[in-house]
C-alpha atoms as a PDB file:
ATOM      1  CA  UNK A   1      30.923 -17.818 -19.885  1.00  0.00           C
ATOM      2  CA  UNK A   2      33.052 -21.262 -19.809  1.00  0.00           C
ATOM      3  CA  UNK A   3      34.108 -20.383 -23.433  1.00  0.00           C
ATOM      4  CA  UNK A   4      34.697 -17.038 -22.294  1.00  0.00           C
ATOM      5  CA  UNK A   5      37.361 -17.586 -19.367  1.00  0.00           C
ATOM      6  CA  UNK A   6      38.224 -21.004 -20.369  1.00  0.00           C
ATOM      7  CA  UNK A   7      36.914 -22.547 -17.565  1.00  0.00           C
ATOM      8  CA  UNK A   8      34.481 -25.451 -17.428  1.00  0.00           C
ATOM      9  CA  UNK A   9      30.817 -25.628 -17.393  1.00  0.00           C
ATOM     10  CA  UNK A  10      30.676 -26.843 -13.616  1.00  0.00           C
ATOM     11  CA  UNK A  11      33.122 -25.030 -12.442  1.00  0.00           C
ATOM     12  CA  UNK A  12      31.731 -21.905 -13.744  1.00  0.00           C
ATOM     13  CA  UNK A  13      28.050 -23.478 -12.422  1.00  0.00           C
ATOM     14  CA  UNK A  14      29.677 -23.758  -8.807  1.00  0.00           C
ATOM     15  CA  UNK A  15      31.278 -20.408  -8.890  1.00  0.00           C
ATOM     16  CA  UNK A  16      27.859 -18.290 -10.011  1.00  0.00           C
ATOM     17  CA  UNK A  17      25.723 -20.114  -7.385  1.00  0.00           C
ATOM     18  CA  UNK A  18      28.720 -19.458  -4.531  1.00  0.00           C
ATOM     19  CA  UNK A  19      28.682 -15.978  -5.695  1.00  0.00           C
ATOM     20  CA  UNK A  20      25.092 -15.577  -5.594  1.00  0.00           C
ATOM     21  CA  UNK A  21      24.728 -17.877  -2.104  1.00  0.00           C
ATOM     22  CA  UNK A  22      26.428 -14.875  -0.405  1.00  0.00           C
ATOM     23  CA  UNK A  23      25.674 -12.074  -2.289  1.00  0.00           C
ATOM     24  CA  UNK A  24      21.695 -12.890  -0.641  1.00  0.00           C
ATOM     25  CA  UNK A  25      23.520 -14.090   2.605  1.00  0.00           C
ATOM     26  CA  UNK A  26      25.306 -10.989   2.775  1.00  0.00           C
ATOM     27  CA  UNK A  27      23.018  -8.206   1.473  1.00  0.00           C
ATOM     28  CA  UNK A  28      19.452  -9.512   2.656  1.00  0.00           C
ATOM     29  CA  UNK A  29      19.939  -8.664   6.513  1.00  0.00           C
ATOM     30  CA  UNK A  30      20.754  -4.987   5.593  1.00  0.00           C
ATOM     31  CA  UNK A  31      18.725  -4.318   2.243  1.00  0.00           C
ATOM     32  CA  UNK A  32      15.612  -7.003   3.105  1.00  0.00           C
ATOM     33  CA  UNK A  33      15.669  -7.430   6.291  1.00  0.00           C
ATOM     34  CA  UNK A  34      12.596  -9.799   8.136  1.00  0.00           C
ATOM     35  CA  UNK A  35       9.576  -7.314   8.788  1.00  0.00           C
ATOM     36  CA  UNK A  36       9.068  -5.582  11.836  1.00  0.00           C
ATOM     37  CA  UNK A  37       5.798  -3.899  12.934  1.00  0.00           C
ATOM     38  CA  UNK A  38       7.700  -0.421  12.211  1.00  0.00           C
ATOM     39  CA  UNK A  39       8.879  -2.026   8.803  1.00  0.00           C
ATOM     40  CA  UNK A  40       4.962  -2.209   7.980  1.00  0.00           C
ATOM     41  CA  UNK A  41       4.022   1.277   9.494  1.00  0.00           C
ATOM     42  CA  UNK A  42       6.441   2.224   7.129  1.00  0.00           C
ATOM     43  CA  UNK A  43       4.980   0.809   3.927  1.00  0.00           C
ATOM     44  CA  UNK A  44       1.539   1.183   4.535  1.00  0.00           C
ATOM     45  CA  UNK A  45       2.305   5.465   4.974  1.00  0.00           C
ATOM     46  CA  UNK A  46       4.021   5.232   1.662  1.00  0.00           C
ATOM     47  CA  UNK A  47       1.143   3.464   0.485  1.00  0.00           C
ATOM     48  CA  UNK A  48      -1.271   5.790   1.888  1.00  0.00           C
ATOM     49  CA  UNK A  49       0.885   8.996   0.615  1.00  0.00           C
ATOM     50  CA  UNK A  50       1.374   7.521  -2.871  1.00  0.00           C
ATOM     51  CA  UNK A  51      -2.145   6.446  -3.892  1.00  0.00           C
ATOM     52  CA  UNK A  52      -4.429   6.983  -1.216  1.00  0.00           C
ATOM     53  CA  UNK A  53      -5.222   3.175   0.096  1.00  0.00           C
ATOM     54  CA  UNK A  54      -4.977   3.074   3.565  1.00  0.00           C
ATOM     55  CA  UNK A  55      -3.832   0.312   5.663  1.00  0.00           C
ATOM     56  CA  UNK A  56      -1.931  -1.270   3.044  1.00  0.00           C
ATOM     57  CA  UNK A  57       0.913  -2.585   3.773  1.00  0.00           C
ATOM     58  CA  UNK A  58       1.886  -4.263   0.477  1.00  0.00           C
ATOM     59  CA  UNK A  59       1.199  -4.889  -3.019  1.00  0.00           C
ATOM     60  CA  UNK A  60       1.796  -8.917  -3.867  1.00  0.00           C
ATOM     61  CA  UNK A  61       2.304 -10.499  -7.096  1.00  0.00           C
ATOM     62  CA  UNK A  62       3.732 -13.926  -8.670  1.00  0.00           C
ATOM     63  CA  UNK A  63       6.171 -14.240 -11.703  1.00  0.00           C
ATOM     64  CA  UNK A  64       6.791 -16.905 -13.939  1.00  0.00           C
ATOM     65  CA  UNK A  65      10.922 -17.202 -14.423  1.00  0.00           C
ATOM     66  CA  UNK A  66      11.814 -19.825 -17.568  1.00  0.00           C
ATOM     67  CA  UNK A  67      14.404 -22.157 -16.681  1.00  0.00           C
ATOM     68  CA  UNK A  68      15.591 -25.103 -18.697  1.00  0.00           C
ATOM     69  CA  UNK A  69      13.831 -28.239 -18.533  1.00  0.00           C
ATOM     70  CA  UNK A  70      15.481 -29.966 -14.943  1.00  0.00           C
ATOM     71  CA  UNK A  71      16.171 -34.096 -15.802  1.00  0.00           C
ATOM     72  CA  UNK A  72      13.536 -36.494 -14.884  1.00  0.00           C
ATOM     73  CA  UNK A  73      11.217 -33.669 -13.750  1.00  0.00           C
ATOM     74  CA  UNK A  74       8.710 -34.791 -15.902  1.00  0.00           C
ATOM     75  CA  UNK A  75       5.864 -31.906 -15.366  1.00  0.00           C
ATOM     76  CA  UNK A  76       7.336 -30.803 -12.620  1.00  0.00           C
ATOM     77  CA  UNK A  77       8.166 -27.748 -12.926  1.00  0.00           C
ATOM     78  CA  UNK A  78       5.591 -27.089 -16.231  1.00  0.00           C
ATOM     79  CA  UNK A  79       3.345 -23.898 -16.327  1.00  0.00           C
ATOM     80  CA  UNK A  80       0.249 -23.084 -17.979  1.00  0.00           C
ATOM     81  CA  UNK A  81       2.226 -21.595 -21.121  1.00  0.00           C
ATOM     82  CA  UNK A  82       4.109 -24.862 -21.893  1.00  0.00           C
ATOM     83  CA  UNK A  83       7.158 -23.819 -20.700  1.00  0.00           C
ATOM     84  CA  UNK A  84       9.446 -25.224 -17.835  1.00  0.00           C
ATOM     85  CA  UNK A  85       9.736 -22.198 -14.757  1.00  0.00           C
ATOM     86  CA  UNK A  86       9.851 -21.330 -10.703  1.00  0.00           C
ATOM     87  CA  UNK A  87       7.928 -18.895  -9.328  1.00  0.00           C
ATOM     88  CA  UNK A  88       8.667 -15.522  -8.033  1.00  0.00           C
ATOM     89  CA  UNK A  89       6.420 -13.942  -5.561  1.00  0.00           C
ATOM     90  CA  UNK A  90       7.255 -10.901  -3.648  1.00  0.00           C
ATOM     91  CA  UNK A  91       5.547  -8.247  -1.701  1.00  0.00           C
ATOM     92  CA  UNK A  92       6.249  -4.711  -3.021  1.00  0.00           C
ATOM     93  CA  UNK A  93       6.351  -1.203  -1.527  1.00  0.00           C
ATOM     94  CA  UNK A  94       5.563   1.746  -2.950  1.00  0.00           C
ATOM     95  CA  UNK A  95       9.615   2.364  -3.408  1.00  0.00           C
ATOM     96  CA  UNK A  96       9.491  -0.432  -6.174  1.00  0.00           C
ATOM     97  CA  UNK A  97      11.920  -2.496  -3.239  1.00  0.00           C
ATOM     98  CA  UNK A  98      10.983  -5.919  -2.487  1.00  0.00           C
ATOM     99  CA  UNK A  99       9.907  -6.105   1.074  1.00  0.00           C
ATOM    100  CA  UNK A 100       9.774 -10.228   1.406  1.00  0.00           C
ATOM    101  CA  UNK A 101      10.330 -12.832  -1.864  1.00  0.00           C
ATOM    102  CA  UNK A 102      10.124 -16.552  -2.099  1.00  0.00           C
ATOM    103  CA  UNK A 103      11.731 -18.522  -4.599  1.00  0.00           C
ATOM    104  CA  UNK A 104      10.840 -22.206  -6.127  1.00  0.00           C
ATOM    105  CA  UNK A 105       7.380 -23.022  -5.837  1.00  0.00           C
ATOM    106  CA  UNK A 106       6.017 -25.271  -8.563  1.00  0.00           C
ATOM    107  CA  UNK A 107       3.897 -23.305 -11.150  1.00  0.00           C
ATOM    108  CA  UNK A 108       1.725 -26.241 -12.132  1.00  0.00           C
ATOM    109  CA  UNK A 109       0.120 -25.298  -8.828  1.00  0.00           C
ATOM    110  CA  UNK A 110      -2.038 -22.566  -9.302  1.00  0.00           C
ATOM    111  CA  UNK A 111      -1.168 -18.849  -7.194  1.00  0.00           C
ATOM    112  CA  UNK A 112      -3.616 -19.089  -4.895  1.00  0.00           C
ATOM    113  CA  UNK A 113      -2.329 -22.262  -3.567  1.00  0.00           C
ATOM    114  CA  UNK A 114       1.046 -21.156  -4.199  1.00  0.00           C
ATOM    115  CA  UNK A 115       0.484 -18.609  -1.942  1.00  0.00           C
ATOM    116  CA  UNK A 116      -0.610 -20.794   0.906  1.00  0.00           C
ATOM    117  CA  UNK A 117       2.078 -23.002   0.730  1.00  0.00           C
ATOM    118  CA  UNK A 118       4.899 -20.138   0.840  1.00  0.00           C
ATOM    119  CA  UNK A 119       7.437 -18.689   2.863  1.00  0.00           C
ATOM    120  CA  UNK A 120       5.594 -15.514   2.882  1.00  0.00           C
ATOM    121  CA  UNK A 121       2.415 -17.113   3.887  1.00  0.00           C
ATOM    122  CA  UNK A 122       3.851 -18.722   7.127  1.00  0.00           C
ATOM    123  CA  UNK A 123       6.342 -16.325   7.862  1.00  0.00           C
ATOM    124  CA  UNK A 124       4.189 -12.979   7.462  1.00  0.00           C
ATOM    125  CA  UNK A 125       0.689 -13.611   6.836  1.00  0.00           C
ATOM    126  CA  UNK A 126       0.365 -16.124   9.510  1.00  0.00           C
ATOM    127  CA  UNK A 127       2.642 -14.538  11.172  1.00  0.00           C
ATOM    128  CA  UNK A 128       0.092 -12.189  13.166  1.00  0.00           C
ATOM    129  CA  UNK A 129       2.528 -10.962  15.875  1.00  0.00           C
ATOM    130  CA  UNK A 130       4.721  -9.226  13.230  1.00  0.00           C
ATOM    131  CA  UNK A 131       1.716  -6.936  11.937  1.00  0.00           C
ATOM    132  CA  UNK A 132       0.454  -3.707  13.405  1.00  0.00           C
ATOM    133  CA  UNK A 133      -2.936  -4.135  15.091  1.00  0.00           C
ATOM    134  CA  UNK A 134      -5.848  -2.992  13.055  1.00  0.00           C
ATOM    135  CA  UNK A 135      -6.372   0.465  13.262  1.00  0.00           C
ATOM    136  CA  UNK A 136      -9.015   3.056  11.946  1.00  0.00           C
ATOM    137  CA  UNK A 137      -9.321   4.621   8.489  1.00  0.00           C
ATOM    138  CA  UNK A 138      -8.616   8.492   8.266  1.00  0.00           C
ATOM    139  CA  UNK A 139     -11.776  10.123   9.926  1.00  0.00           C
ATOM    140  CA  UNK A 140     -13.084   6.666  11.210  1.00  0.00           C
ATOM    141  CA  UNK A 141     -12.976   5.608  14.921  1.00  0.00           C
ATOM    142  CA  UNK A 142     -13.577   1.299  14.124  1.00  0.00           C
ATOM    143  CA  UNK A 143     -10.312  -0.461  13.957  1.00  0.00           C
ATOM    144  CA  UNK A 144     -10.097  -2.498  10.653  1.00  0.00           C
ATOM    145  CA  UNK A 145      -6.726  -4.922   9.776  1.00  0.00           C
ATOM    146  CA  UNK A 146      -4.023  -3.873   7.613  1.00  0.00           C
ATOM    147  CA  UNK A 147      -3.795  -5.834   4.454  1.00  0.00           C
ATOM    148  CA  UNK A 148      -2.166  -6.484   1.212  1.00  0.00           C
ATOM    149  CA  UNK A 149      -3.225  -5.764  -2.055  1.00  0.00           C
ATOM    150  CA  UNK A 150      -2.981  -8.735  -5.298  1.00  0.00           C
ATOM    151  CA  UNK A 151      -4.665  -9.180  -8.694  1.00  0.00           C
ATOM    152  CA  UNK A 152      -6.901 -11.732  -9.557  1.00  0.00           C
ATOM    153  CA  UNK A 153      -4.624 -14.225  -8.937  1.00  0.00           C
ATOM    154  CA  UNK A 154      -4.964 -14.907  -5.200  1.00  0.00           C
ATOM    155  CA  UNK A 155      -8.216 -15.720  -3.109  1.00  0.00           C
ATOM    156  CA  UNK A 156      -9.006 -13.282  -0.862  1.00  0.00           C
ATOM    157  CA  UNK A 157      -7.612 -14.479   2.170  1.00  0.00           C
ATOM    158  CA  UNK A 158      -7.078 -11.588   5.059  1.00  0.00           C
ATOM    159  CA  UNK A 159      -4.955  -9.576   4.946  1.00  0.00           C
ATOM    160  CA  UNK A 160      -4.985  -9.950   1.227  1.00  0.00           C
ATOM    161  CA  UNK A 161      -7.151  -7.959  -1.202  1.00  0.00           C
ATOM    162  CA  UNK A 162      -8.220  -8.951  -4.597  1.00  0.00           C
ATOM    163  CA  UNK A 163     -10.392  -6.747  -7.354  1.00  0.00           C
ATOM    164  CA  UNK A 164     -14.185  -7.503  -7.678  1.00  0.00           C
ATOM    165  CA  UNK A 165     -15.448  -9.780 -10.441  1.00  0.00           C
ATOM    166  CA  UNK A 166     -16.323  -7.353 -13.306  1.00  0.00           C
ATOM    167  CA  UNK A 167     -19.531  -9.143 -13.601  1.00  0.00           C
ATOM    168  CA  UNK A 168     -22.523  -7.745 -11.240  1.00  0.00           C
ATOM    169  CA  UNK A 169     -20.380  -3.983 -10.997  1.00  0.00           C
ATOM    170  CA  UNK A 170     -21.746  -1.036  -9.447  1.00  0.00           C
ATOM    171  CA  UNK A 171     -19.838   1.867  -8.901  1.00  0.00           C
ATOM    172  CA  UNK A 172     -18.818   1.559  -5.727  1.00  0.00           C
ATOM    173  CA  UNK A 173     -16.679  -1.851  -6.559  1.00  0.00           C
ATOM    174  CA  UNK A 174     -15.361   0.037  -9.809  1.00  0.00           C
ATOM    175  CA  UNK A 175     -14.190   2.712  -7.343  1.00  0.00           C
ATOM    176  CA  UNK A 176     -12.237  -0.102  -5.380  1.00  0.00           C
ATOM    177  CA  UNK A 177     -11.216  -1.510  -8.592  1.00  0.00           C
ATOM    178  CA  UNK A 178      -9.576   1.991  -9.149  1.00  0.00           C
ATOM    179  CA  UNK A 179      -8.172   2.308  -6.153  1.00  0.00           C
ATOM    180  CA  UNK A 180      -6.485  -1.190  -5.514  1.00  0.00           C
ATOM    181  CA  UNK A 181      -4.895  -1.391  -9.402  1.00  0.00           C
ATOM    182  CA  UNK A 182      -3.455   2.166  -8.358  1.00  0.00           C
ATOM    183  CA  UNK A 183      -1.867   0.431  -5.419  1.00  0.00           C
ATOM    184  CA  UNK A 184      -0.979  -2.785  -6.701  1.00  0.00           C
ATOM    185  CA  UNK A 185       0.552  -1.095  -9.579  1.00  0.00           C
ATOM    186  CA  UNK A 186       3.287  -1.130  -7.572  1.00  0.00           C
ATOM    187  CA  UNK A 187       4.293  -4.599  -7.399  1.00  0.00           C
ATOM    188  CA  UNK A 188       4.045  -4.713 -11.169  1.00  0.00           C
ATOM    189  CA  UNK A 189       6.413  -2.087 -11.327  1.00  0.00           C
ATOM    190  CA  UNK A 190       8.937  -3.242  -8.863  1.00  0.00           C
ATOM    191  CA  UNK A 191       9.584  -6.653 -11.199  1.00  0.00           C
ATOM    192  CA  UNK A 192       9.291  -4.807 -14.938  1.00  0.00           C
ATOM    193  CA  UNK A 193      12.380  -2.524 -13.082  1.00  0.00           C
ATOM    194  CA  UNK A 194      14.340  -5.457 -12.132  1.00  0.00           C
ATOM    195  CA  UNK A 195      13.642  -7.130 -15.321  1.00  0.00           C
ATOM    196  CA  UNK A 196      14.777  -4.293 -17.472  1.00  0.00           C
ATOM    197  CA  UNK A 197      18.235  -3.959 -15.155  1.00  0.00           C
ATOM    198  CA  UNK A 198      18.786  -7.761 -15.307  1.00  0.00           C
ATOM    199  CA  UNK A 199      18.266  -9.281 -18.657  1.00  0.00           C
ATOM    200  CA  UNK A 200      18.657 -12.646 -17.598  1.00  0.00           C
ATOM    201  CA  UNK A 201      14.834 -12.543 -16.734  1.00  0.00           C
ATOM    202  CA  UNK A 202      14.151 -12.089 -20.394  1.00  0.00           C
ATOM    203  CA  UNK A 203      14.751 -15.366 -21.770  1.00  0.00           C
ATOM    204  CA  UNK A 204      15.294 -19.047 -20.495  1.00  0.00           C
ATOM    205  CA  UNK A 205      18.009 -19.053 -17.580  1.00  0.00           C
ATOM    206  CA  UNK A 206      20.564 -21.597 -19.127  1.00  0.00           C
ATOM    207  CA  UNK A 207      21.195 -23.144 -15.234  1.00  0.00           C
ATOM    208  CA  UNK A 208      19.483 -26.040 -13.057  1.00  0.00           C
ATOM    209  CA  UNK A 209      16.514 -24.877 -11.001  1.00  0.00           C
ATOM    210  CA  UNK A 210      19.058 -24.710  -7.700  1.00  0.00           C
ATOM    211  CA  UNK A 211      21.249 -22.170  -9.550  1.00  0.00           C
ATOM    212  CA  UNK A 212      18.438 -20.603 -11.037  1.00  0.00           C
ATOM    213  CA  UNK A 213      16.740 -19.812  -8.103  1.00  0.00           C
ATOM    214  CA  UNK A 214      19.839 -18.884  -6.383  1.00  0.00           C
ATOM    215  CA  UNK A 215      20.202 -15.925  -9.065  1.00  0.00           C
ATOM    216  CA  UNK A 216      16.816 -15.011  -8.777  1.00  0.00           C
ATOM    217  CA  UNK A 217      17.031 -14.462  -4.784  1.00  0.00           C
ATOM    218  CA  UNK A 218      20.738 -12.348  -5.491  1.00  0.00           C
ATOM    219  CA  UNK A 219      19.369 -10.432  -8.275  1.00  0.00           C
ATOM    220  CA  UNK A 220      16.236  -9.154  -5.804  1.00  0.00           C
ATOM    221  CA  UNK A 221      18.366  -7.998  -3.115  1.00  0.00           C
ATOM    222  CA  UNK A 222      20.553  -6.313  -6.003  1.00  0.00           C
ATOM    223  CA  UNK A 223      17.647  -4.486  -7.196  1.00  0.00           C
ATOM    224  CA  UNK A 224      17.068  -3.247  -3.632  1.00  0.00           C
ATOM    225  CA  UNK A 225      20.263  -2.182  -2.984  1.00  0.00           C
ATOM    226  CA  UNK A 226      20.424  -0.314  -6.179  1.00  0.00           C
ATOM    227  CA  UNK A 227      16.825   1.107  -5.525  1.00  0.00           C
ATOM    228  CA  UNK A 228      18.651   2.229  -1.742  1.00  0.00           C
ATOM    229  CA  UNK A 229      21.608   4.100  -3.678  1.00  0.00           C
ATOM    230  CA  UNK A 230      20.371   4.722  -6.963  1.00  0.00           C
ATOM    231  CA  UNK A 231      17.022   5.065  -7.544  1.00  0.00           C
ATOM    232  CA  UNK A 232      16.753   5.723 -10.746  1.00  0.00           C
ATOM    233  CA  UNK A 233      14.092   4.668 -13.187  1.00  0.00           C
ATOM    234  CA  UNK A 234      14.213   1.649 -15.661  1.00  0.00           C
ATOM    235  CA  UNK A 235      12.985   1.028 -18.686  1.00  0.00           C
ATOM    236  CA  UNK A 236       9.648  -0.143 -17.722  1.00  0.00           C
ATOM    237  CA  UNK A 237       9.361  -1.639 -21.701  1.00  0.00           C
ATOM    238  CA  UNK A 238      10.779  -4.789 -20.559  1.00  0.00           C
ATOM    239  CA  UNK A 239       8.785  -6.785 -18.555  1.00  0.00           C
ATOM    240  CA  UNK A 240       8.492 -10.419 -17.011  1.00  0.00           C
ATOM    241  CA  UNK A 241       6.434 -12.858 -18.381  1.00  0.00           C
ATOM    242  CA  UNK A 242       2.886 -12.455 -16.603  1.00  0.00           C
ATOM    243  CA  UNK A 243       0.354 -15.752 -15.989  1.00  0.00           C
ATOM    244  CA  UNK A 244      -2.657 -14.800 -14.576  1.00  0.00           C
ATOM    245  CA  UNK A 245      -5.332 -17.240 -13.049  1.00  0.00           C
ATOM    246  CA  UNK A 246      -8.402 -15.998 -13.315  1.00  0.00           C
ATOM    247  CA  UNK A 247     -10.999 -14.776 -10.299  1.00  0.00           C
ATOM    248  CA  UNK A 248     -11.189 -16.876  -7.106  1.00  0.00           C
ATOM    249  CA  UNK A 249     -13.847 -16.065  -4.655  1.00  0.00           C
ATOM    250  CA  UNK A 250     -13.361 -15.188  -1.716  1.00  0.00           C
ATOM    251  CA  UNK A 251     -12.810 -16.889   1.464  1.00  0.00           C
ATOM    252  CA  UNK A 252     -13.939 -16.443   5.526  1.00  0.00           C
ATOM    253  CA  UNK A 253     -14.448 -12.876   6.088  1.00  0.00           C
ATOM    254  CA  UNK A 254     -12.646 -11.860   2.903  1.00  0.00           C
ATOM    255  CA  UNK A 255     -15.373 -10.400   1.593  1.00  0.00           C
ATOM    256  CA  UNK A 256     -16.546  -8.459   4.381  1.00  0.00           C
ATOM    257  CA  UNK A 257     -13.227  -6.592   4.443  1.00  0.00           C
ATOM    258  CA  UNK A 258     -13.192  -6.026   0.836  1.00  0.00           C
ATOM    259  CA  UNK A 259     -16.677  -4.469   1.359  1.00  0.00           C
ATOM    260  CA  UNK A 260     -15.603  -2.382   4.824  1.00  0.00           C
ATOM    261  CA  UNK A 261     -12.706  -0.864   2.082  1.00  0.00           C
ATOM    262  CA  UNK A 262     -15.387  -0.353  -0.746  1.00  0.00           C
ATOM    263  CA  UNK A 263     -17.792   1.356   1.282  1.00  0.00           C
ATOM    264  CA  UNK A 264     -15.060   3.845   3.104  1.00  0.00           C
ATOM    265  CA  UNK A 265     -13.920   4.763  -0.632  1.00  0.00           C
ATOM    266  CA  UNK A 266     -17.305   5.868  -1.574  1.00  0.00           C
ATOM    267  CA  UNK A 267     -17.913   7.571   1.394  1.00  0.00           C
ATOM    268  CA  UNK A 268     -16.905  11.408   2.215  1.00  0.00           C
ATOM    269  CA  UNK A 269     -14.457  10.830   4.275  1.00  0.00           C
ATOM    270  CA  UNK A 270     -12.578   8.132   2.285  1.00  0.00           C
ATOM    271  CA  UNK A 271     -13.401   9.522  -1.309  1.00  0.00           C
ATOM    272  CA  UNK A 272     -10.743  10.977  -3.208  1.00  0.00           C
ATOM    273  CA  UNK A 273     -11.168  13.515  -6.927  1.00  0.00           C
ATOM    274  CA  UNK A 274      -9.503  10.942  -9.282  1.00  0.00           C
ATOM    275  CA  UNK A 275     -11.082   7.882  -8.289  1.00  0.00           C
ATOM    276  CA  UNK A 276     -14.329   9.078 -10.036  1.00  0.00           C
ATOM    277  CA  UNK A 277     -12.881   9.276 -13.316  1.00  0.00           C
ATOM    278  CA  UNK A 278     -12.925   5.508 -13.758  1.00  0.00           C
ATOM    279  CA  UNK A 279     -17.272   6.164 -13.925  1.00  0.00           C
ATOM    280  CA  UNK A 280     -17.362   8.220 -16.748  1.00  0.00           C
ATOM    281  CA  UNK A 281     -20.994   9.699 -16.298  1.00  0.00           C
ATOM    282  CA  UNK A 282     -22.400   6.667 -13.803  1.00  0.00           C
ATOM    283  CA  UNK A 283     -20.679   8.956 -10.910  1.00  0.00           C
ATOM    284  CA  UNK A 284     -24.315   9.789  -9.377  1.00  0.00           C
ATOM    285  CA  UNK A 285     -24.617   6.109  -8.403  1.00  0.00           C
ATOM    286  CA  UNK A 286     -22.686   5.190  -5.937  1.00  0.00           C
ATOM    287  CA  UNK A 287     -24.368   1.932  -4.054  1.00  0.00           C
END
């Protein structure tokens, strides 16, 4: 770009992280605005209408952006693949719009931990008085908490859900299994769309990590805007690098929740036609 418009490299530096400063000041109060009990409502009905997981007000996930190798950062900033990156996680709605983000955390800490230590985690999942109360499942009377859905990469820590270990599987946890990837598709999704608009997530971001991360917060409130007056579908093809973790177990009560979700899905009132499919002919078994 400095070859481009003859200007030089830090002045061109200065001018894309200005320009990106208030492109997030400017658009994230209107197109990501800080949840609201309403703004969760809202998600977990889409959630509810688009793949029939109740009480879901989410679908998390972490990405791996390259970056260049900051000075004197040693391993710093050094994943699991070897190369130099900051993390992206996000919670996703079933609109493939980013509902909350945060930028930077160090990948040589693993997700889980990550996940503890962000923004997100002490602004919304710790954040109880920003989340609906519990409420029942359809056809249910007991209350039970709303919650977020993840892959393997988190612990289960409420209000976040994780898959079952596929060792020890019966068919009610391959049911769950079925129903969560259906919902946490969604975060997946949301990231391969913004990836395929914005290339720049496709190779090594040629900027410092303060830049970098700068871009990365501009081009998600881009994406939402775009998803607000666009909406149309990318070229899911092109997608983010992906580092998963492994399973954690569970933590607390984590596992009783999972379980309270499991056994509503194989139950009459929570069972839906598709979800059987993923038995093949073990469908008689359900416990």
């Amino acid at each position: 770009m400095h070859l481009q418009f003859h200007f030089h490299i830090s002045t061109i530096a200065s001018i894309v992280k200005t320009t990106c400063k208030i492109i997030w000041r400017d658009l994230q109060p209107v197109v990501m605005p800080t949840p609201t009990q309403e703004t969760w409502l809202e998600v977990a009905a889409g959630f509810e209408t688009a793949t029939s997981f109740p009480n879901c007000i989410g679908a998390v996930d972490a990405q791996h952006v390259r970056v260049l190798q900051p000075l004197d950062s040693g391993s710093r900033y050094l994943g699991p693949e070897k190369y130099f990156s900051v993390l992206l996680l996000a919670v996703a709605d079933t609109k493939c719009k980013f509902v909350a983000i945060d930028v930077g955390s160090y990948d040589r800490t693993e997700d889980c931990r990550v996940l503890d230590a962000s923004q997100i985690q002490q602004r919304i999942l710790q954040d109880q008085t920003s989340l609906p109360p519990p409420r029942p499942f359809p056809g249910r009377t007991d209350p039970v908490p709303l919650v977020m859905v993840s892959d393997y990469v988190f612990a289960v820590t409420p209000p976040l859900l994780c898959p079952y270990p596929w060792h020890g599987m019966d068919n009610r946890r391959r049911m769950f299994n079925c129903r969560l990837t259906r919902a946490r598709r969604f975060a997946e999704s949301t990231f391969g769309i913004m990836a395929g608009r914005w290339q720049v997530f496709c190779s090594i971001m040629q900027l410092d990590v303060s830049t970098a991360e700068s871009v990365i917060r501009a081009c998600c409130v881009i994406h939402n805007y775009v998803r607000d007056y666009d909406g149309e579908e990318a070229d899911l093809k092109t997608q983010m690098p992906f580092i998963g973790w492994g399973y954690n177990r569970p933590l607390g009560n984590g596992q009783q929740l999972r379980d309270s979700f499991a056994n509503y899905f194989a139950s009459p009132e929570g069972a839906v036609t598709w979800q059987f499919s993923c038995l093949g002919d073990r469908h008689t078994d359900l416990h």
